[in-house]
C-alpha atoms as a PDB file:
ATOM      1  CA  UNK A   1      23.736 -70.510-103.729  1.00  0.00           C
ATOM      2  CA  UNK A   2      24.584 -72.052-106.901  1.00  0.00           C
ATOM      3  CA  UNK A   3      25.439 -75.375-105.142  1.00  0.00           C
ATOM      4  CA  UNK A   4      22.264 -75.655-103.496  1.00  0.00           C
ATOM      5  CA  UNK A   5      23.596 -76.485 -99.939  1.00  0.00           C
ATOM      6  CA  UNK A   6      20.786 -76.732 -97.492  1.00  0.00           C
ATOM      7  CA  UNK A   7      22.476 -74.246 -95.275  1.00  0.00           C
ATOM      8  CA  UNK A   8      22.171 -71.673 -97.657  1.00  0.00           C
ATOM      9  CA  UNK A   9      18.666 -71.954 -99.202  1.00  0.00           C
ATOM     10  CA  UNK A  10      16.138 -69.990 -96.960  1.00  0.00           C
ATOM     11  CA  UNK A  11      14.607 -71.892 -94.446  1.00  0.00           C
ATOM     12  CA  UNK A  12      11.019 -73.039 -94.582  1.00  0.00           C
ATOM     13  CA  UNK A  13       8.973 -73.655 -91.370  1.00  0.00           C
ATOM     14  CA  UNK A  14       6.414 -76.328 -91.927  1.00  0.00           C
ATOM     15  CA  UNK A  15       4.799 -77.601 -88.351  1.00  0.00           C
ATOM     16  CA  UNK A  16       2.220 -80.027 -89.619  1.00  0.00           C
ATOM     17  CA  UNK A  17       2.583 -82.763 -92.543  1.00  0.00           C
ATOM     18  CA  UNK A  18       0.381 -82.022 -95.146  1.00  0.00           C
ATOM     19  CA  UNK A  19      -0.162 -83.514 -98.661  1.00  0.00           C
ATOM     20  CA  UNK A  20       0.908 -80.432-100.338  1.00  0.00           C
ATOM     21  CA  UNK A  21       3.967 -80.677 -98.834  1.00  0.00           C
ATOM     22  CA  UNK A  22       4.449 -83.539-100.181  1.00  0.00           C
ATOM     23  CA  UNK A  23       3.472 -82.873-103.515  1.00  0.00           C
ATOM     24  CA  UNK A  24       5.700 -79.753-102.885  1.00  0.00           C
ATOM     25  CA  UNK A  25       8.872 -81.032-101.901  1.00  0.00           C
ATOM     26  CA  UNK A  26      10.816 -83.131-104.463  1.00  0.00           C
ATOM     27  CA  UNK A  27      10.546 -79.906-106.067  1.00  0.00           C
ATOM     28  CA  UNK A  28      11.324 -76.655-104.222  1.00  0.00           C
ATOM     29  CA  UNK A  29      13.684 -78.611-101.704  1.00  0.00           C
ATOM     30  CA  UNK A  30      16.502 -77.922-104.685  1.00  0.00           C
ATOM     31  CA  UNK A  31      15.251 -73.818-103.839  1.00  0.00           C
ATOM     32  CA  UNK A  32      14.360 -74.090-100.097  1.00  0.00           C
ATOM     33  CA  UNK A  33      15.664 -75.425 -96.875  1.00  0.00           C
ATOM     34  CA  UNK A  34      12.368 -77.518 -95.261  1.00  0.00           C
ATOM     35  CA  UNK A  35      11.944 -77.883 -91.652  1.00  0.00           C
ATOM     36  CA  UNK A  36       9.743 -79.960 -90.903  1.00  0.00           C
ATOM     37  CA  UNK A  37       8.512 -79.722 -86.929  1.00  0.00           C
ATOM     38  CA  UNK A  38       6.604 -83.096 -87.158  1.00  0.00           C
ATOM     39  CA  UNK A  39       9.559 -85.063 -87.943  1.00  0.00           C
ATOM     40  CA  UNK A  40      11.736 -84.162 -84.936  1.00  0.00           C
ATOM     41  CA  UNK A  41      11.847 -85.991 -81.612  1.00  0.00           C
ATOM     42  CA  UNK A  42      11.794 -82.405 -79.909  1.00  0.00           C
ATOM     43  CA  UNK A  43       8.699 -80.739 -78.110  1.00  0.00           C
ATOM     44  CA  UNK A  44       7.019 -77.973 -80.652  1.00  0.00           C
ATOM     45  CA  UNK A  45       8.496 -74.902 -78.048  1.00  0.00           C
ATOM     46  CA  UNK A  46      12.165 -76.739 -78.119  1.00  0.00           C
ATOM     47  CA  UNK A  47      12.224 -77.388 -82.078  1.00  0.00           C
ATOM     48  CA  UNK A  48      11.314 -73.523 -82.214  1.00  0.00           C
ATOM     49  CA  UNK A  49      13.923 -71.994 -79.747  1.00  0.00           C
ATOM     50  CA  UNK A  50      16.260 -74.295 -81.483  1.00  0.00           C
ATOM     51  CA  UNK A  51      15.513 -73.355 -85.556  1.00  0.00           C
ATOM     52  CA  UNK A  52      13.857 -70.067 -84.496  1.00  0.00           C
ATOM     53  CA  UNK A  53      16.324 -67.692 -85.976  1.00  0.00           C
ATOM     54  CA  UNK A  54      16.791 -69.139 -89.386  1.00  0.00           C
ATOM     55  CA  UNK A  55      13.292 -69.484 -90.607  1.00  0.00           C
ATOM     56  CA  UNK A  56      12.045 -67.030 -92.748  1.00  0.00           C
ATOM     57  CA  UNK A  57       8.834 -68.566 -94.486  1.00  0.00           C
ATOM     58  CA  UNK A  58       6.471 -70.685 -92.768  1.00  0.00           C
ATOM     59  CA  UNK A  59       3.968 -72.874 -94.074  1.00  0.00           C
ATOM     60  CA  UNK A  60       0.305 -73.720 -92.439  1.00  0.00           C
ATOM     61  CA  UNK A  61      -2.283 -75.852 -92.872  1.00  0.00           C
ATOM     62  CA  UNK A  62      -5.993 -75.266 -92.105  1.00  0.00           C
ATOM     63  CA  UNK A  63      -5.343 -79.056 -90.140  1.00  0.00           C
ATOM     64  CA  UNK A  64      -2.548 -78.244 -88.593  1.00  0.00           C
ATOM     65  CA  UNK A  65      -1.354 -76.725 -85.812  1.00  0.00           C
ATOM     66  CA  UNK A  66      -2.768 -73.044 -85.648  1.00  0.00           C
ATOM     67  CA  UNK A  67      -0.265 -70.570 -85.833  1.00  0.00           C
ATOM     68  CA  UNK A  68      -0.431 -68.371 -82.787  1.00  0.00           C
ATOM     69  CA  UNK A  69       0.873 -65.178 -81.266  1.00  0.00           C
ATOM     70  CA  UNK A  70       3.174 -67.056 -79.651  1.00  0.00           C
ATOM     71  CA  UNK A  71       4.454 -69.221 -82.511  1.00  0.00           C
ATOM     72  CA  UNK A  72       5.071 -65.928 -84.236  1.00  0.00           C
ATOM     73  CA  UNK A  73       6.598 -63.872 -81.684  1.00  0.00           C
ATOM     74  CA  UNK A  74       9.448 -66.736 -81.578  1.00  0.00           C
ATOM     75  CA  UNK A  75      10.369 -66.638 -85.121  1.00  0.00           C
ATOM     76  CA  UNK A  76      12.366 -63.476 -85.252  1.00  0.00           C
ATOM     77  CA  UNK A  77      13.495 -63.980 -88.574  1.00  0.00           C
ATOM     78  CA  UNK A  78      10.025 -64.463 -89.932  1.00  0.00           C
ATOM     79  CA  UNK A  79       9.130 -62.399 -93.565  1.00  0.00           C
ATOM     80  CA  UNK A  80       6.490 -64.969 -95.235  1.00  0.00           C
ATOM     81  CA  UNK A  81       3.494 -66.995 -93.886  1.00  0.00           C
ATOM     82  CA  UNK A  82       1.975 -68.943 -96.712  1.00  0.00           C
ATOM     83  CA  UNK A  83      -1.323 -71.469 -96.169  1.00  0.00           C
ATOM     84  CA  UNK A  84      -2.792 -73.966 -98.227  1.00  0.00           C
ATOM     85  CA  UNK A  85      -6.196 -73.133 -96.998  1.00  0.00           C
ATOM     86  CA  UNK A  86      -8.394 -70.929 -98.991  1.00  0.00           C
ATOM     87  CA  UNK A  87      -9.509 -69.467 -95.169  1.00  0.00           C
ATOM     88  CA  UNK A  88      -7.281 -67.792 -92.508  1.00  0.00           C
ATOM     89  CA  UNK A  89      -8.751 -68.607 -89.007  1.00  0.00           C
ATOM     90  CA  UNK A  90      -5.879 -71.137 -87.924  1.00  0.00           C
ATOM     91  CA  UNK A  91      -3.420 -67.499 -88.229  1.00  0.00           C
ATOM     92  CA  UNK A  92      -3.216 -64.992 -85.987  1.00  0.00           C
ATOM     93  CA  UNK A  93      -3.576 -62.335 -87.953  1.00  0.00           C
ATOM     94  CA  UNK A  94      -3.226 -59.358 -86.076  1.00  0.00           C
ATOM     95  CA  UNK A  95      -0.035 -60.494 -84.508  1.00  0.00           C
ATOM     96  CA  UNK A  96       1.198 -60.734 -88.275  1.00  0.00           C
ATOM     97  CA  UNK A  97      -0.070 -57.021 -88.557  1.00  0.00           C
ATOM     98  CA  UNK A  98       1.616 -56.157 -85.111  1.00  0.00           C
ATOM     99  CA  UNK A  99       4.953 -57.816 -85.958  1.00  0.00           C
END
């Protein structure tokens, strides 16, 4: 990883835009791979079933999209769910515990 080529820095699922991810980026894009859902042309679903197997962190937002049982269950590769919320209710949390 010492060249920091996108393709090997672990992927990082963010579905909404959010101001922390902009204040984020410039820096941990040299450490992380950043999808970001809102900038494809793609459905939600499609952009999943395409990326689904290399994401392993995802990102949420209290504004965002919530992130349901079904979001999860198509993310195989899933270890980390991070939020910039304070509060949890936009997660599905016991899926998290189930998975």
């Amino acid at each position: 990883m010492g060249d920091n080529n996108p393709s090997e820095l672990p992927t990082v699922l963010v579905l909404s835009r959010s101001p922390t991810i902009t204040l984020l980026e410039p820096t941990c894009s040299q450490k992380f791979n950043f999808l970001k859902a809102w900038d494809s042309p793609l459905p939600q679903d499609q952009f999943l079933t395409t990326h689904a197997g290399s994401v392993q962190a995802l990102i949420a937002t209290v504004h965002g999209d919530p992130i349901t049982a079904q979001i999860l269950q198509s993310l195989p590769s899933l270890k980390f769910i991070t939020t910039t919320s304070a509060g949890l209710d936009h997660v599905d949390l016991a899926e998290c515990q189930r998975l």
